[in-house]
Protein backbone atom coordinates (compact mmCIF):
# COMPACT_ATOMS: atom_id res chain seq x y z
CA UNK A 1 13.78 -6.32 -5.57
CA UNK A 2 10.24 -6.20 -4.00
CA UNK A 3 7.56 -8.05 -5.03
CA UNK A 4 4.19 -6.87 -6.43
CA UNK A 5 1.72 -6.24 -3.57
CA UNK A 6 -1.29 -7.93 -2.81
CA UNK A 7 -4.31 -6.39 -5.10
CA UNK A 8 -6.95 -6.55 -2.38
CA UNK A 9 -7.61 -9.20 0.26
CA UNK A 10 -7.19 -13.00 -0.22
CA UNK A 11 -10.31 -15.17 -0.24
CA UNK A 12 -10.25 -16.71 3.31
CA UNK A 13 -12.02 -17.29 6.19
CA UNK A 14 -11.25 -15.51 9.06
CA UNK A 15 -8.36 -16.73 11.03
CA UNK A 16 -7.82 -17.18 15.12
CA UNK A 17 -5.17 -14.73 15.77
CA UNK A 18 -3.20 -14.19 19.25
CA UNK A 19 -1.77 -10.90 20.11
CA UNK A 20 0.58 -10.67 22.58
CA UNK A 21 1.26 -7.07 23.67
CA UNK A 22 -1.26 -3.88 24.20
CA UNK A 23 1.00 -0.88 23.32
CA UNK A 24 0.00 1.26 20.60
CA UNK A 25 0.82 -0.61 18.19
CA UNK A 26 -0.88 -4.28 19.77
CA UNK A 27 -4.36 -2.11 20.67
CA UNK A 28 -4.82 -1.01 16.91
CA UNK A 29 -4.12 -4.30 15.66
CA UNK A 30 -6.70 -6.08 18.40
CA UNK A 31 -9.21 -3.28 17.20
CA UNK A 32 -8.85 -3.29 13.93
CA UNK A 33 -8.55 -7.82 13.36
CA UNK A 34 -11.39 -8.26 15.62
CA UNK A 35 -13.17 -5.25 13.61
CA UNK A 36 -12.80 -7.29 10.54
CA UNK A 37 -14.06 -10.57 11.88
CA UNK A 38 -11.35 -12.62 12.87
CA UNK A 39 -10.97 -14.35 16.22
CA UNK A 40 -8.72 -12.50 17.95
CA UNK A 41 -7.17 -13.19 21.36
CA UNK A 42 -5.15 -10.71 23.64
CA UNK A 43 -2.36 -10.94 25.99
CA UNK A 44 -0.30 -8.92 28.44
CA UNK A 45 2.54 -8.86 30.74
CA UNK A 46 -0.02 -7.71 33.46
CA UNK A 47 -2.89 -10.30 33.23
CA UNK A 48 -5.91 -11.13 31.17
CA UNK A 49 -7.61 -8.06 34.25
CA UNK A 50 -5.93 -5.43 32.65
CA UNK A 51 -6.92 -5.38 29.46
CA UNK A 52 -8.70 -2.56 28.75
CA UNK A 53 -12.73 -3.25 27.84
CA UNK A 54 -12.54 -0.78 24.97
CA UNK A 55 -10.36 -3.16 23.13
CA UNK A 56 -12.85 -6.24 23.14
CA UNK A 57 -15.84 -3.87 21.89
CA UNK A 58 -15.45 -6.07 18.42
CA UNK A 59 -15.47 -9.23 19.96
CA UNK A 60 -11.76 -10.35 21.21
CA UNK A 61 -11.10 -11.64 24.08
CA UNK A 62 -8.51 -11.15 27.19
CA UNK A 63 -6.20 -13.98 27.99
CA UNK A 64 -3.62 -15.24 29.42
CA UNK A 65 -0.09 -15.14 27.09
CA UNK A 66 -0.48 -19.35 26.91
CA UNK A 67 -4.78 -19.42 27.10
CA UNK A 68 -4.59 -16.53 23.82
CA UNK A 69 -2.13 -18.43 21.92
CA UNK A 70 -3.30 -21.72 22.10
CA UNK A 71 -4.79 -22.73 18.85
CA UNK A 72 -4.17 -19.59 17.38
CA UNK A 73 -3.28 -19.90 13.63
CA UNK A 74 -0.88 -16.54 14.01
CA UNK A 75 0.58 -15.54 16.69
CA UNK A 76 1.40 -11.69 16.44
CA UNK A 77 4.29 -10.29 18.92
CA UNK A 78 3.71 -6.35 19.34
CA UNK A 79 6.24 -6.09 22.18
CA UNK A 80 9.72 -4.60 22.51
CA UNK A 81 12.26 -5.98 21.13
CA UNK A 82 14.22 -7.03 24.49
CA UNK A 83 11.32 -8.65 25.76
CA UNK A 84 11.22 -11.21 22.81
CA UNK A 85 13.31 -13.40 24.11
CA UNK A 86 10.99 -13.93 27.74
CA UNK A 87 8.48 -15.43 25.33
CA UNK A 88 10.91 -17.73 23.82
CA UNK A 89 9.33 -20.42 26.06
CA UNK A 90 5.51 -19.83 24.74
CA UNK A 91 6.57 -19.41 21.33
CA UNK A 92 8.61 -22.99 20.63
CA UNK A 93 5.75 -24.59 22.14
CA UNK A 94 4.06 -23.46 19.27
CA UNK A 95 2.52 -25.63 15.84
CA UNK A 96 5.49 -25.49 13.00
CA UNK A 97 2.20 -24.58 11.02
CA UNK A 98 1.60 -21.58 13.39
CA UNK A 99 2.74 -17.99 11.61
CA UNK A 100 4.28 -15.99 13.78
CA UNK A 101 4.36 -12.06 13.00
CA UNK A 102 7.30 -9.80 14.77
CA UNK A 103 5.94 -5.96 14.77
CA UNK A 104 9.12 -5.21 16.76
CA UNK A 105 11.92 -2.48 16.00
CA UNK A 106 15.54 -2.16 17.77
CA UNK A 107 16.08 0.60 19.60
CA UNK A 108 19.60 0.47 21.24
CA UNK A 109 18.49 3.21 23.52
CA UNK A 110 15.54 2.02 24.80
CA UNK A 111 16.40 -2.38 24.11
CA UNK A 112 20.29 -1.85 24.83
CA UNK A 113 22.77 -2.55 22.76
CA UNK A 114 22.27 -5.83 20.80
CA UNK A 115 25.97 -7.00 19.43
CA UNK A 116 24.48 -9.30 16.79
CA UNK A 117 22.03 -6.41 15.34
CA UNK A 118 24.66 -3.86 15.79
CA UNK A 119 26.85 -5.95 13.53
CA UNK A 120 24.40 -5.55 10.97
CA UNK A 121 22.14 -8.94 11.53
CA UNK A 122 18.19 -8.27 10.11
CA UNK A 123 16.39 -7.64 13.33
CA UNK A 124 13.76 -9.74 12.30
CA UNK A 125 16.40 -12.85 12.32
CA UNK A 126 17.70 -11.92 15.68
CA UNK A 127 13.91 -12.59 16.34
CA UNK A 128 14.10 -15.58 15.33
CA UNK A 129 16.66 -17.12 16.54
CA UNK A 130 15.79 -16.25 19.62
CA UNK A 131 12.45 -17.92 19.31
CA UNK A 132 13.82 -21.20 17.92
CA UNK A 133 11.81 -20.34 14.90
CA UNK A 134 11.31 -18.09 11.68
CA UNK A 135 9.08 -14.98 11.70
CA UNK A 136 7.20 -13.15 9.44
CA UNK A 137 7.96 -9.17 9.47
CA UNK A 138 4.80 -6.82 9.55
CA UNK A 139 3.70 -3.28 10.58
CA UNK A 140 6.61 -2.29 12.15
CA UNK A 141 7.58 0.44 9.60
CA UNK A 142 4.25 2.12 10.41
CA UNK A 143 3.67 4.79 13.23
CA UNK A 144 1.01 3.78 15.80
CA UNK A 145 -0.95 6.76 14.43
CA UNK A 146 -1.24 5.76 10.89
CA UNK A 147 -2.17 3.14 11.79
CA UNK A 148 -4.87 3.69 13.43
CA UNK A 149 -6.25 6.74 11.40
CA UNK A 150 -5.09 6.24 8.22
CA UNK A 151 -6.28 3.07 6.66
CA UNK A 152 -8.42 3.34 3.47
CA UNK A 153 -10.47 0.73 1.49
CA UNK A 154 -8.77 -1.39 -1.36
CA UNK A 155 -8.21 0.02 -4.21
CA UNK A 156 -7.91 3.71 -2.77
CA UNK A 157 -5.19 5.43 -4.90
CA UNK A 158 -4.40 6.93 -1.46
CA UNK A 159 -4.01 3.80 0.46
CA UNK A 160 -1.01 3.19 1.94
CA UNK A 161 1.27 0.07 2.02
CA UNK A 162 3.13 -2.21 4.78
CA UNK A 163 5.58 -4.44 3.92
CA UNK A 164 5.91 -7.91 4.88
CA UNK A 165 8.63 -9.53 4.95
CA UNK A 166 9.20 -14.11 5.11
CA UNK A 167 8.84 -17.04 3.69
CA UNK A 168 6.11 -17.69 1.16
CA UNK A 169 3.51 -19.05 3.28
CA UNK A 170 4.03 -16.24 6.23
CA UNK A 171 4.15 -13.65 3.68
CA UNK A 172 0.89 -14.19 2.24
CA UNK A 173 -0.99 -14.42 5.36
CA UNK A 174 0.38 -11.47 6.57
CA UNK A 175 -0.35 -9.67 3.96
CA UNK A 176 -4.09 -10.75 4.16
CA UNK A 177 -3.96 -9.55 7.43
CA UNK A 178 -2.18 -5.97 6.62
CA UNK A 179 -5.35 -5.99 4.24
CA UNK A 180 -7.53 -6.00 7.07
CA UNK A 181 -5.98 -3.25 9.06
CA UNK A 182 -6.91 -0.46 5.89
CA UNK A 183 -3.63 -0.93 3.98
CA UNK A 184 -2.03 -2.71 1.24
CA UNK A 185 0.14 -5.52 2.32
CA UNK A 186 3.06 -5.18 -0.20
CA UNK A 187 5.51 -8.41 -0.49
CA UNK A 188 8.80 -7.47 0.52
CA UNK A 189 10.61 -10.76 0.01
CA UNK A 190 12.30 -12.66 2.37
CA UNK A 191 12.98 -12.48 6.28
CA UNK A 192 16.61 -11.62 5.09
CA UNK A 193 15.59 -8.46 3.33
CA UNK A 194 13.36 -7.61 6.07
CA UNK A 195 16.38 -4.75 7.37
CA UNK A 196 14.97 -3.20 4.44
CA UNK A 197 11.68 -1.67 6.70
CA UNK A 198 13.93 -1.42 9.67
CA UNK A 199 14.42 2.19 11.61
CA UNK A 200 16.35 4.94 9.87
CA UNK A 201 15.17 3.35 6.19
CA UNK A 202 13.38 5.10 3.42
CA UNK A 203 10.40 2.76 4.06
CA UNK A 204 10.16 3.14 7.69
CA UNK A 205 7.67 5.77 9.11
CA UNK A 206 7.57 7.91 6.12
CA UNK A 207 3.68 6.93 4.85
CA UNK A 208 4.30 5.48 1.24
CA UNK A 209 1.56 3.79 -1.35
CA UNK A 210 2.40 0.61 -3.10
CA UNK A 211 3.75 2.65 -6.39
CA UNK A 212 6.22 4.41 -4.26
CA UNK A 213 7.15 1.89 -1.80
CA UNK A 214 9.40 -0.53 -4.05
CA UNK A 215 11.50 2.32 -4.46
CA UNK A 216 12.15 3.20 -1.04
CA UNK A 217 13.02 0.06 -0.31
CA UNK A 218 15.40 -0.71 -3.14
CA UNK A 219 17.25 2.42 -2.01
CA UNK A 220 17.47 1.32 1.57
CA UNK A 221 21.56 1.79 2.90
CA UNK A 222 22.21 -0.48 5.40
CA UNK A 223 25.53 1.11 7.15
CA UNK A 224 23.45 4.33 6.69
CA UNK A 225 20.22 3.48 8.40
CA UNK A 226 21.42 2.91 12.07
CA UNK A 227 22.98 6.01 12.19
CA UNK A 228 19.55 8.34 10.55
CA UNK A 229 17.62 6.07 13.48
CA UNK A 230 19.31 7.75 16.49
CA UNK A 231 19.09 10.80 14.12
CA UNK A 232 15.44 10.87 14.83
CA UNK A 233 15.85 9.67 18.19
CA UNK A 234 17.55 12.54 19.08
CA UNK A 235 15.38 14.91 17.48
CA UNK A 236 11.78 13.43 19.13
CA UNK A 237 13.90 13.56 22.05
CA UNK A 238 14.95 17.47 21.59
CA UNK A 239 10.76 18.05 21.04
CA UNK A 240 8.74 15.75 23.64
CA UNK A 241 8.10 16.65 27.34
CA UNK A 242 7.80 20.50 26.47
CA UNK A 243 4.11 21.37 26.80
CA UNK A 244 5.20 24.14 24.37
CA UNK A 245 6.79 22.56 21.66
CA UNK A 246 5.46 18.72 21.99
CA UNK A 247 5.14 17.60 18.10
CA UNK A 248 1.85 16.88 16.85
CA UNK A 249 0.96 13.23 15.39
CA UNK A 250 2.02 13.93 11.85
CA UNK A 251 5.90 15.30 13.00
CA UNK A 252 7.35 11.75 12.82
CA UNK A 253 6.44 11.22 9.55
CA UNK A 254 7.83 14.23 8.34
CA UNK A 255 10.94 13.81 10.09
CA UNK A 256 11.29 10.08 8.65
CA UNK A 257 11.01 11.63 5.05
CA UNK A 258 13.70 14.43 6.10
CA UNK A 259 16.34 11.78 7.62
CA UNK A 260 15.56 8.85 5.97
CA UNK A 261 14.42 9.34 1.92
């Protein structure tokens, strides 16, 4: 059901991206899009002060939520999930033209409980109707560490893939993007098969290539996948705040292949 993924990076110029969001997740992405030479813009709840100067060592800048994501050809949202719908306001004020990119997952125990998502709506399209508009799906079914450690050059047999999930036009630039952060952007299909990469999947967190990812995601069990989520949940849970048994960067992934494959 998945499309082939992208064989290396598009011929393009570099885009002007807005990030909104400086979690782990949001910092990587600011690093590693400004690393590869795009323009890249970044927001917080906190102010433009707060960013930290480590982040704009490649050239981004700190903004304000509105200053960063005006003019911005993609607009990428690395918040959580209950705080999409306080930058409903920004976002419809946005270009139709303008791709916007949800990194988000739902986590009932840290969003609350969501009645549309828990009745088995894509996250990604509780997004974006909340928005007013349609999203593109990216890096959310990678940990913050892989992320940021684990990226190879195209056409490493080793690299690993993200999916990315929207409409034609989204898709394609986010997977030129995904090709900047170190991985293969894989095309995933549409926003509605984007609860395909969602939490408790076997695409989500478990570190696949391109020639295994297709598989994971054809396999993916809908009524299944919420319940494996707070599976892990519980378990991180069970292991963090204990000096003694905290896990080390690599657990998560090795408790998403356990649960969720």
């Amino acid at each position: 059901m998945a499309g082939p993924h992208a064989h290396g990076r598009e011929e393009r110029q570099h885009m002007k991206i807005a990030i909104i969001g400086t979690g782990h997740i949001g910092k990587t992405l600011v690093r590693k899009l400004s690393a590869a030479g795009n323009d890249v813009a970044v927001a917080n709840s906190r102010g433009p002060e707060t960013v930290e100067a480590d982040l704009l060592a490649d050239g981004a800048r700190a903004a304000s939520a509105p200053a960063a994501v005006g003019g911005a050809e993609v607009v990428i949202l690395s918040v959580p999930l209950s705080r999409i719908p306080q930058l409903a306001p920004l976002i419809r004020e946005l270009p139709q033209e303008t791709v916007v990119v949800d990194t988000s997952n739902y986590y009932p125990q840290r969003d609350g409980v969501i009645e549309g998502i828990e009745a088995g709506q894509a996250e990604s399209l509780w997004v974006s109707e909340q928005l007013g508009r349609r999203v593109v799906k990216a890096w959310n079914m990678i940990g913050s560490h892989a992320l940021s450690d684990k990226g190879l050059p195209a056409g490493d047999p080793e690299r690993l893939a993200v999916a990315v999930a929207g409409d034609e036009r989204g898709r394609r630039v986010g997977m030129a993007l995904v090709e900047d952060t170190g991985f293969d952007g894989f095309d995933a299909g549409s926003l509605e098969e984007s609860w395909r990469q969602q939490p408790g999947t076997p695409a989500y967190g478990t570190e696949l290539t391109s020639a295994e990812l297709p598989d994971a995601l054809a396999t993916a069990d809908a009524a299944r996948a919420p319940k494996r989520r707070d599976l892990s949940v519980a378990a991180i849970a069970e292991r963090v705040g204990d000096g003694t048994t905290n896990p080390d960067s690599d657990y998560g992934t090795r408790l998403s292949r356990a649960l969720f494959m």
